[in-house]
Protein backbone atom coordinates (compact mmCIF):
# COMPACT_ATOMS: atom_id res chain seq x y z
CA UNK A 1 104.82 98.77 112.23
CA UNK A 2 102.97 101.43 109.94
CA UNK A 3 103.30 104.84 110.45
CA UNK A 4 101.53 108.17 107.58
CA UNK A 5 102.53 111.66 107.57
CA UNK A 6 100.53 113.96 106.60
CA UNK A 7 100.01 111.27 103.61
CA UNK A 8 98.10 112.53 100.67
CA UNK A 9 96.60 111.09 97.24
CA UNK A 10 94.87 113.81 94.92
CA UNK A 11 93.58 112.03 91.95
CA UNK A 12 93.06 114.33 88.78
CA UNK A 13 89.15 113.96 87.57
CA UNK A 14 88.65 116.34 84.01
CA UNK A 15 89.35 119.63 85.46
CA UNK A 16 88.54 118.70 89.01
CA UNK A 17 90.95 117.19 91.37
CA UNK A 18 89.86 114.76 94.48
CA UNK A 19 91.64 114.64 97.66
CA UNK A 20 91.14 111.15 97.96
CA UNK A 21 93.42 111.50 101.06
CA UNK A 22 94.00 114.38 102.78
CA UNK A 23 96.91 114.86 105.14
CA UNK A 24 96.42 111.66 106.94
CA UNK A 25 98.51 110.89 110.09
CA UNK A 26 98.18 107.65 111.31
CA UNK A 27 100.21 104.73 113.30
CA UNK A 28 99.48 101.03 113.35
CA UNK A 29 101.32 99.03 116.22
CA UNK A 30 102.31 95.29 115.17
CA UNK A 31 99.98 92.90 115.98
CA UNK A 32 96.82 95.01 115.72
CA UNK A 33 93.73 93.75 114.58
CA UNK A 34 91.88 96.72 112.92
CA UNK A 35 89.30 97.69 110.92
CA UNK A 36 88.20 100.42 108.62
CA UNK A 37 85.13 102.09 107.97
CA UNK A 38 83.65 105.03 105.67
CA UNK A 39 81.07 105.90 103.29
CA UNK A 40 81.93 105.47 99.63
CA UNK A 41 84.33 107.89 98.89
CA UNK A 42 85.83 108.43 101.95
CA UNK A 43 89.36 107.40 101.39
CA UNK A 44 88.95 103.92 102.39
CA UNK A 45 90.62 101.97 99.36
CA UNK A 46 93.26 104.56 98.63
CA UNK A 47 94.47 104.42 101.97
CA UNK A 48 94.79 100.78 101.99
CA UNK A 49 96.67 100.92 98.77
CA UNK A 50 98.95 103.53 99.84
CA UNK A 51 99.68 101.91 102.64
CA UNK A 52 99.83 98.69 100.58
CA UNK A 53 102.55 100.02 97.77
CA UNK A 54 100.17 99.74 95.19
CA UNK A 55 99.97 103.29 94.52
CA UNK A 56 102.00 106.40 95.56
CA UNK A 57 100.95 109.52 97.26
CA UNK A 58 100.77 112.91 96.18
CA UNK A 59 102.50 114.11 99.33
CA UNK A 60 103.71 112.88 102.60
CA UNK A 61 105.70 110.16 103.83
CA UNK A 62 104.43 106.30 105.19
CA UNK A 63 106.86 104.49 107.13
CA UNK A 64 106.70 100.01 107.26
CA UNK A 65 108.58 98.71 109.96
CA UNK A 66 110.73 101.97 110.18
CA UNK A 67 111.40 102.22 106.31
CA UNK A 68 110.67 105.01 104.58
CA UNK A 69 108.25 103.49 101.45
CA UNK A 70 107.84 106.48 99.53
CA UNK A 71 110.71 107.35 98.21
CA UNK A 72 111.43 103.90 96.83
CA UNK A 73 112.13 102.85 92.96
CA UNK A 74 109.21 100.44 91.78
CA UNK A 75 111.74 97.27 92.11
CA UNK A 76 111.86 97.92 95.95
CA UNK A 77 108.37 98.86 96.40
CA UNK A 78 107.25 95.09 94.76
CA UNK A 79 109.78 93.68 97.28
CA UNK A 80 107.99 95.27 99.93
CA UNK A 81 104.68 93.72 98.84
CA UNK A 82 105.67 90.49 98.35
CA UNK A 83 107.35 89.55 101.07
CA UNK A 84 106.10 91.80 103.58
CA UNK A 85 102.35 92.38 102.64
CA UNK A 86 100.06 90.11 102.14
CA UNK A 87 96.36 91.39 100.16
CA UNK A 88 92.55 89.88 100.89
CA UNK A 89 90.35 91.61 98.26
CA UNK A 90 86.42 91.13 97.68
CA UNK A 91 86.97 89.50 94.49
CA UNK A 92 88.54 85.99 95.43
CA UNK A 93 91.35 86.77 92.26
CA UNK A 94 91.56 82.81 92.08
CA UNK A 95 93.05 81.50 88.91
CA UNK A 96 90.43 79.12 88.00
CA UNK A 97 92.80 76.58 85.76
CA UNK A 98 94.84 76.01 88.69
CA UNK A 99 93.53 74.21 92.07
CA UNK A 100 93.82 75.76 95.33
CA UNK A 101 97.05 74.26 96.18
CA UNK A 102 98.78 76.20 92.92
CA UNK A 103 96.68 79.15 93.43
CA UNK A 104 97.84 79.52 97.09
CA UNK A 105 101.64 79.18 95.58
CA UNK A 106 101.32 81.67 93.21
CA UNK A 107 103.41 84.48 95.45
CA UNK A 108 106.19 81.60 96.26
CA UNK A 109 106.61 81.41 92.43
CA UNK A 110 107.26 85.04 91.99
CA UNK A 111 109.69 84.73 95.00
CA UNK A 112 111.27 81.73 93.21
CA UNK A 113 110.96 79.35 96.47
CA UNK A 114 112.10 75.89 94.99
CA UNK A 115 108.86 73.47 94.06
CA UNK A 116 109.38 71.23 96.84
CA UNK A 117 109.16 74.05 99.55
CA UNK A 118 106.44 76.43 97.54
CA UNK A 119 104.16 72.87 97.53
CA UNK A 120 104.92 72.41 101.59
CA UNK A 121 104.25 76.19 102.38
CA UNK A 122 100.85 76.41 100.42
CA UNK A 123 99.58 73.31 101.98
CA UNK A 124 100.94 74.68 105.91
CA UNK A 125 98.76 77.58 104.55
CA UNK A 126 95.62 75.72 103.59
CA UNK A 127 95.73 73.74 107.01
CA UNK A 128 95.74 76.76 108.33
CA UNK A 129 92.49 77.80 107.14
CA UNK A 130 90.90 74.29 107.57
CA UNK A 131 91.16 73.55 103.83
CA UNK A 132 93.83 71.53 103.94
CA UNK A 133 91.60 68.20 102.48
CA UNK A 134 90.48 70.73 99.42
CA UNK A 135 94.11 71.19 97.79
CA UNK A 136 93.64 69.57 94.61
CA UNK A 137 90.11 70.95 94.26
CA UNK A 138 89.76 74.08 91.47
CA UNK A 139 87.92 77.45 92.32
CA UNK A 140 84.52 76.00 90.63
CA UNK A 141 84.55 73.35 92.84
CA UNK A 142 84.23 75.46 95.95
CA UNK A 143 82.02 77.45 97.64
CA UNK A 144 82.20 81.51 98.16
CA UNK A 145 83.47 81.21 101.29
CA UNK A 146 86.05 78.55 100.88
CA UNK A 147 87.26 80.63 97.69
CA UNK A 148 88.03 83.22 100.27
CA UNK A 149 89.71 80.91 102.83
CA UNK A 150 92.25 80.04 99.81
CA UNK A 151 92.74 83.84 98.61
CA UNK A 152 93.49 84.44 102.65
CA UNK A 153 95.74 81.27 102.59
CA UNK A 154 97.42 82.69 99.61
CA UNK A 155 98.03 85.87 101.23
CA UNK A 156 99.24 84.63 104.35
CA UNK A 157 102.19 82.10 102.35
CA UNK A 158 104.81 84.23 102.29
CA UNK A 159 104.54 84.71 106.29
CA UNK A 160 104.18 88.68 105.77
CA UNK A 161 104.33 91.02 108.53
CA UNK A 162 101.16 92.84 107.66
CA UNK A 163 97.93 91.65 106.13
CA UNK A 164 95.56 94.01 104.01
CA UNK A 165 92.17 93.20 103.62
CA UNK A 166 89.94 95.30 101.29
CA UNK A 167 85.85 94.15 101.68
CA UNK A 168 87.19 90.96 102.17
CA UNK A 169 83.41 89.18 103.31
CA UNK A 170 81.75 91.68 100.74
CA UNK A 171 80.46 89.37 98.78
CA UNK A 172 79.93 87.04 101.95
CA UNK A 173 76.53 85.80 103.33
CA UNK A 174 76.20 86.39 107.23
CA UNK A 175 77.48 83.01 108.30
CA UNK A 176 80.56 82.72 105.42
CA UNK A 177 81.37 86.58 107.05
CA UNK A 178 81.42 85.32 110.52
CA UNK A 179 83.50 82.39 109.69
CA UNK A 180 86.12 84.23 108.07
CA UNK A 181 86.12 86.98 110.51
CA UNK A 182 86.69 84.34 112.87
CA UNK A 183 89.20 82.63 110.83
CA UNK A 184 91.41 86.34 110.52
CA UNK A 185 91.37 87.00 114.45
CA UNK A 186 92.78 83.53 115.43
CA UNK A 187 95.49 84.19 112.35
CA UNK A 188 96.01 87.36 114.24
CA UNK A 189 96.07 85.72 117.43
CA UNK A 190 97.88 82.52 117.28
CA UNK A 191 100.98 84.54 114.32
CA UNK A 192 100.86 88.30 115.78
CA UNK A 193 100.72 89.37 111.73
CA UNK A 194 98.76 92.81 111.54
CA UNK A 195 95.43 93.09 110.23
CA UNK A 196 93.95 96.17 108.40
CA UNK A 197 90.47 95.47 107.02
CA UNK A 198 88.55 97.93 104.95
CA UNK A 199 84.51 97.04 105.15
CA UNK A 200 81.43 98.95 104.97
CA UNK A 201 79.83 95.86 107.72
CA UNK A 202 79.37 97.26 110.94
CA UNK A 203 79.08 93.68 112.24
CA UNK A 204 82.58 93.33 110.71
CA UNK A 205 84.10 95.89 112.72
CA UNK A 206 82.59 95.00 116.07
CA UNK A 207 84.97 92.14 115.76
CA UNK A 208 87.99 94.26 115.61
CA UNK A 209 89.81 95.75 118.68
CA UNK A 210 90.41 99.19 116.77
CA UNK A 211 88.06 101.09 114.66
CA UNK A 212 89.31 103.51 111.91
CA UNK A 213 86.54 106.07 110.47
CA UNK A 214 87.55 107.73 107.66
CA UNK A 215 85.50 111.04 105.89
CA UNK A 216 86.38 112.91 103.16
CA UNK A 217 90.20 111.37 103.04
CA UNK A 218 90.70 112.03 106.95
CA UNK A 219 90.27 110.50 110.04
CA UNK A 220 86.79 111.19 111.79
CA UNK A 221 87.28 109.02 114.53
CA UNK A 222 89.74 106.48 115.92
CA UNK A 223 88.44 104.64 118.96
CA UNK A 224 88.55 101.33 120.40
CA UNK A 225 86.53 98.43 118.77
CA UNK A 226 83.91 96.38 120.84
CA UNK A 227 86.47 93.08 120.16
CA UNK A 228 83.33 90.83 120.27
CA UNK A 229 83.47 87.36 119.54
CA UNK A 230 81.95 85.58 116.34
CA UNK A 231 79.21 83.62 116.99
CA UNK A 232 78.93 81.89 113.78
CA UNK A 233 75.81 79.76 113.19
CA UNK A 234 74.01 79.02 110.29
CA UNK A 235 70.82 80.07 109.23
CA UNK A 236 67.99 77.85 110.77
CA UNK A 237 69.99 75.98 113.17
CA UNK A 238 69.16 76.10 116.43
């Protein structure tokens, strides 16, 4: 599915330059449901968006579903990424004049998918994430964790192979980060689509069957993840 080659991002800081990533060799089998982890700095983010087409290495090669990315003109590379990737970030990125339903077709628009279908794909999506009765409701009228549920319906739209999450329950309370930990291993489960998730919550990662440790832009460890499952309850129930 994903394959890196001795991938490599140096960023240039004043006179100083950062090896943000540093010779990185790495393969991620379809279907995986993976996770992560690093102190700040560690290469986390860059990786992701490497991996993600949003930026380009310094050196090396990364490989989606046996394609050479790296080589590609910046037409091709936003082909790749919007019908093949699909992107959870922290911040939900939810247009707040539009409701859910038009924020979730958003990537059908840039596809041009014909109204009719881009309104019967985003609501597929929202049922999919149990929000199917808050369509017509805007980003103010939900909650934090619902916001989320609608940026992971959004990415999940335009069916991609392989979905990127970057601190996706970071600004999650426990229960909201169970929930939609919960909510991305039955995606995983029930589609086969690949999850990468980037987070700094060790109670995040426990929930993933790999576990990626990244310091100083390489790989410090790479070991199977406990796979537990969410036990989501709110606080003060019993």
């Amino acid at each position: 599915m994903i394959e890196s080659r001795g991938l490599t991002k140096i960023y240039q800081v004043g006179g100083t330059k950062i090896r943000a990533v540093d010779g990185l060799d790495l393969k991620i089998a379809k279907g995986e449901f993976l996770s992560i982890m690093g102190p700040s700095g560690s290469g986390k983010t860059t990786l992701l968006h490497l991996i993600g087409c949003l930026d380009t290495p310094t050196s090396g090669s990364i490989f989606i579903e046996g394609n050479e990315t790296t080589s590609l003109p910046p037409s091709a590379l936003t082909r790749i990424r919007r019908e093949k990737i699909g992107f959870v970030f922290q911040e939900f990125n939810l247009l707040p004049v539009l409701n859910a339903r038009e924020n979730v077709e958003l990537p059908l628009r840039y596809l041009k998918v014909p109204s009719r279908e881009r309104r019967r794909r985003a609501m597929e999506a929202l049922e999919k994430v149990g929000l199917g009765g808050r369509a017509d409701n805007r980003p103010s009228q939900l909650s934090g964790g619902e916001q989320q549920r609608v940026a992971i319906a959004r990415a999940l739209v335009t069916n991609p192979a392989l979905v990127l999450a970057d601190e996706p329950t970071g600004e999650l309370d426990t229960y909201n980060t169970c929930l939609i930990i919960e909510l991305m291993r039955d995606l995983n489960r029930e589609t086969g689509q690949t999850f990468a998730i980037v987070t700094h919550d060790p109670m995040v990662a426990e929930y993933t069957r790999r576990i990626i440790s990244l310091r100083d832009g390489k790989i410090a460890s790479d070991a199977p993840g406990p796979s537990r499952e969410p036990l989501c309850e709110e606080e003060g129930a019993t």
